[in-house]
C-alpha atoms as a PDB file:
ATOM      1  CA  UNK A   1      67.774  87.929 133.845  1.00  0.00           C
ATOM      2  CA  UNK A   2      68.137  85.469 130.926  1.00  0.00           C
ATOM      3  CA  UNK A   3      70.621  83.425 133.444  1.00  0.00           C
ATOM      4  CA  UNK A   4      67.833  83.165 135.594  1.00  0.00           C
ATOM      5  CA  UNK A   5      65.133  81.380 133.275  1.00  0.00           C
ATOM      6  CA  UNK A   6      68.009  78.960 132.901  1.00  0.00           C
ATOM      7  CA  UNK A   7      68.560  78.460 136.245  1.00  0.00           C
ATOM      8  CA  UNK A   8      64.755  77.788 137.302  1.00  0.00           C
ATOM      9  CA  UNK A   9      64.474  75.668 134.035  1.00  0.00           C
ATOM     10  CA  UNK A  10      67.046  72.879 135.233  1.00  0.00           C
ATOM     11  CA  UNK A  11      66.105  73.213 138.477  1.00  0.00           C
ATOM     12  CA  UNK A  12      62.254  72.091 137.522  1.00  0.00           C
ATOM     13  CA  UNK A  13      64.232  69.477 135.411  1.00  0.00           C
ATOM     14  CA  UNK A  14      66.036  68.392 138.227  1.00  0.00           C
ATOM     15  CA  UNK A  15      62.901  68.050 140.509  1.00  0.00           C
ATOM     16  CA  UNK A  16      60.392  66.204 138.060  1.00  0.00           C
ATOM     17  CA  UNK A  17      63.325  63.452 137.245  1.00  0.00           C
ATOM     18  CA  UNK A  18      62.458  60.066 139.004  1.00  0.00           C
ATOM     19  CA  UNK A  19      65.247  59.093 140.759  1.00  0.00           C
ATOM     20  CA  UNK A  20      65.145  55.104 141.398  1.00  0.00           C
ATOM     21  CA  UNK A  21      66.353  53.729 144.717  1.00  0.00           C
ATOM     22  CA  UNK A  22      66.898  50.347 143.794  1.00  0.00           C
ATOM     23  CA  UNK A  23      70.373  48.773 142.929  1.00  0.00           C
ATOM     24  CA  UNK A  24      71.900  48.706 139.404  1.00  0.00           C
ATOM     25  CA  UNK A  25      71.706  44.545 139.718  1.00  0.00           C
ATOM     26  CA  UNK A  26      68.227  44.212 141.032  1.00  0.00           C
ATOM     27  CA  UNK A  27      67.293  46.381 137.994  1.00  0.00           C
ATOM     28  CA  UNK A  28      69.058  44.271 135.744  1.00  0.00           C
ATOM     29  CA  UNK A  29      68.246  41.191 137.312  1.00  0.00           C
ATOM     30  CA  UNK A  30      64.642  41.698 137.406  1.00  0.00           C
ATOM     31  CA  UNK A  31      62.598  40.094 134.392  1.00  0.00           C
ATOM     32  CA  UNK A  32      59.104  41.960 135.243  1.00  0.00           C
ATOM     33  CA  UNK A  33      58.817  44.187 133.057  1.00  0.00           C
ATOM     34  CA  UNK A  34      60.473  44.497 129.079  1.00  0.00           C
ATOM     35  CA  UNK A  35      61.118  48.038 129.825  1.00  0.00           C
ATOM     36  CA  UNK A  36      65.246  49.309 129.376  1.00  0.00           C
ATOM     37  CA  UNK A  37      67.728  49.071 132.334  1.00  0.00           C
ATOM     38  CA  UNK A  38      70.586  51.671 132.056  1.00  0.00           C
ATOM     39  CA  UNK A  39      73.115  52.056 134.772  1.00  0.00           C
ATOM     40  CA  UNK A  40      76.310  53.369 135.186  1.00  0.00           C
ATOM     41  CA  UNK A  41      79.372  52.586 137.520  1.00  0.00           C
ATOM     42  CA  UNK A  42      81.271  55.650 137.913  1.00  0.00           C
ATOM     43  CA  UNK A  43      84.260  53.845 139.759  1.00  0.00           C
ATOM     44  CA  UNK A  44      84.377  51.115 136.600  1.00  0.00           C
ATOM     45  CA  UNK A  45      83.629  53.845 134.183  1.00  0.00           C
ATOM     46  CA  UNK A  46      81.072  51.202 132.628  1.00  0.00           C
ATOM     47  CA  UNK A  47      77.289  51.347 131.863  1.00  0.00           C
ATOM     48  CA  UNK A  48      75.131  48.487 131.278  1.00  0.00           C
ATOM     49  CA  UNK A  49      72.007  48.454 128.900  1.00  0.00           C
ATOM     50  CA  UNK A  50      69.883  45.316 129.773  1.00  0.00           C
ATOM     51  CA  UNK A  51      66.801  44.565 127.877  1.00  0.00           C
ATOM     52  CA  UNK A  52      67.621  46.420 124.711  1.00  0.00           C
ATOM     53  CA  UNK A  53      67.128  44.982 121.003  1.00  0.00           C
ATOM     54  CA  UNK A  54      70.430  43.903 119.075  1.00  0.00           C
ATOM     55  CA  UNK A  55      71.914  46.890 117.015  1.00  0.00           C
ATOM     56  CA  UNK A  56      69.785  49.948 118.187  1.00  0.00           C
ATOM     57  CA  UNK A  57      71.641  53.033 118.889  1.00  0.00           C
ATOM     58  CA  UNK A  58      72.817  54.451 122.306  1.00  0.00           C
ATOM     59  CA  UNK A  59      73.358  57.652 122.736  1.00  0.00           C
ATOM     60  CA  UNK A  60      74.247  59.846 125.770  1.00  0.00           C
ATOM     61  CA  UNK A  61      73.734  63.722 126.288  1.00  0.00           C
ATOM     62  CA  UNK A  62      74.888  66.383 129.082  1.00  0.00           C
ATOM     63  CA  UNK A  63      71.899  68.389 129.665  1.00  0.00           C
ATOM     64  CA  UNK A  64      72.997  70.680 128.010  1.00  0.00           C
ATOM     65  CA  UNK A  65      72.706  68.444 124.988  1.00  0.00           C
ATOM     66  CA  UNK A  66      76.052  68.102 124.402  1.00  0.00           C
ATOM     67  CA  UNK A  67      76.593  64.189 123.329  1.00  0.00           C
ATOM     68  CA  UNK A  68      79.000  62.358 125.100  1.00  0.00           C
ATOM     69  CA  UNK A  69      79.127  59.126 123.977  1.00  0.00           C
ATOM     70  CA  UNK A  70      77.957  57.378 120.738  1.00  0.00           C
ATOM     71  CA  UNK A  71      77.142  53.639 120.044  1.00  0.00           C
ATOM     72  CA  UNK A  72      75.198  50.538 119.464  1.00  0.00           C
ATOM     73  CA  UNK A  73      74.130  47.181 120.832  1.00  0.00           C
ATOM     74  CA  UNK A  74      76.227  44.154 119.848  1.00  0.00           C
ATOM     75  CA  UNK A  75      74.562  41.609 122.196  1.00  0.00           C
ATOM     76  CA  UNK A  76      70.874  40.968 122.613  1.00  0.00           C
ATOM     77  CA  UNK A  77      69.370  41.928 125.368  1.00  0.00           C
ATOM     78  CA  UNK A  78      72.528  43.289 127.691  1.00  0.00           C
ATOM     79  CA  UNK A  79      75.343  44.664 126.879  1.00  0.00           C
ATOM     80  CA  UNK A  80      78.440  46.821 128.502  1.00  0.00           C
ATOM     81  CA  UNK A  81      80.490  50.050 127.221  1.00  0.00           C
ATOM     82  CA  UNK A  82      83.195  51.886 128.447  1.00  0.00           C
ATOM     83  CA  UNK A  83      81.724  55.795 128.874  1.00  0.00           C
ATOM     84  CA  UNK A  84      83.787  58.147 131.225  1.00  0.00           C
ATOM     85  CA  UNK A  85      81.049  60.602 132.436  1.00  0.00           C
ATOM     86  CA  UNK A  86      81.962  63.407 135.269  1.00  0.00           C
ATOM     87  CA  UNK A  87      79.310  64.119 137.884  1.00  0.00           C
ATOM     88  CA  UNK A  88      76.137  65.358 136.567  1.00  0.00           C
ATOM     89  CA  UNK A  89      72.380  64.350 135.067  1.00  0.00           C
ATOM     90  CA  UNK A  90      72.979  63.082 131.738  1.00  0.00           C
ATOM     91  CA  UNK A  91      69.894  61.951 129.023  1.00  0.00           C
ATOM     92  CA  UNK A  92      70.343  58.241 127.185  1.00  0.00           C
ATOM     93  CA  UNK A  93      68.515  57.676 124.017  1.00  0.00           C
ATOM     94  CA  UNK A  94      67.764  54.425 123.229  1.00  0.00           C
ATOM     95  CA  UNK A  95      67.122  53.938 119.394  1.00  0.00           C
ATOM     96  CA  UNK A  96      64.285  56.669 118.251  1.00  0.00           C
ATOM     97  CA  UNK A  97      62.155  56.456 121.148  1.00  0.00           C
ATOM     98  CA  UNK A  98      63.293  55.552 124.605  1.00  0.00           C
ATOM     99  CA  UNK A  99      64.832  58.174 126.618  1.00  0.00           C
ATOM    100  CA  UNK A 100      66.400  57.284 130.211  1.00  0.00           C
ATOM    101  CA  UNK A 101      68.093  59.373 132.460  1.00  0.00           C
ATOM    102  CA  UNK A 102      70.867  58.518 134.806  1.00  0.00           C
ATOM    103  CA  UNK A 103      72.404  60.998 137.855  1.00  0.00           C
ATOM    104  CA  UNK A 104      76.572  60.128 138.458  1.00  0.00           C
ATOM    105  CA  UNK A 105      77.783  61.377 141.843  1.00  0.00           C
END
């Protein structure tokens, strides 16, 4: 029974995230709005964070909140780092309050 809650919990999670159909460089490209840009490259094993300040913290997190990968900004603005991620919906903190959330398949 307990299994169950879990089950319909990510599933509602899975369902209510916002799942962007737009390419990883017209994201990045893009300079309308000042809002983050995360994505990931599976085949690279590489995510870019454009539009971030200098020196915040990056963080990513299974959903099971298990962290995965740990680190900050060294550029302004956009910067690249290696994270090898298997397929799943993962949760990336940006410094204390931006969250993102990024699918690999």
């Amino acid at each position: 029974m307990a299994m169950k809650k879990y089950i319909i919990a990510f599933m509602m999670t899975v369902g209510m995230m916002n799942i962007s159909t737009a390419t990883c460089n017209d994201a990045i490209d893009s300079k309308e709005s000042d809002s983050v840009v995360i994505c990931y490259n599976s085949a690279t094993q590489k995510m870019i964070v454009s539009n971030a300040d200098e020196n915040v913290k990056i963080e990513v997190s299974n959903m099971l909140g298990v962290k995965m990968f740990s680190g900050r900004m060294t550029k302004p603005h956009k910067d690249t780092f290696d994270v090898k991620l298997t397929k799943g919906f993962y949760v990336v903190r940006i410094g204390c309050c931006d969250v993102k959330r990024i699918v690999v398949r």
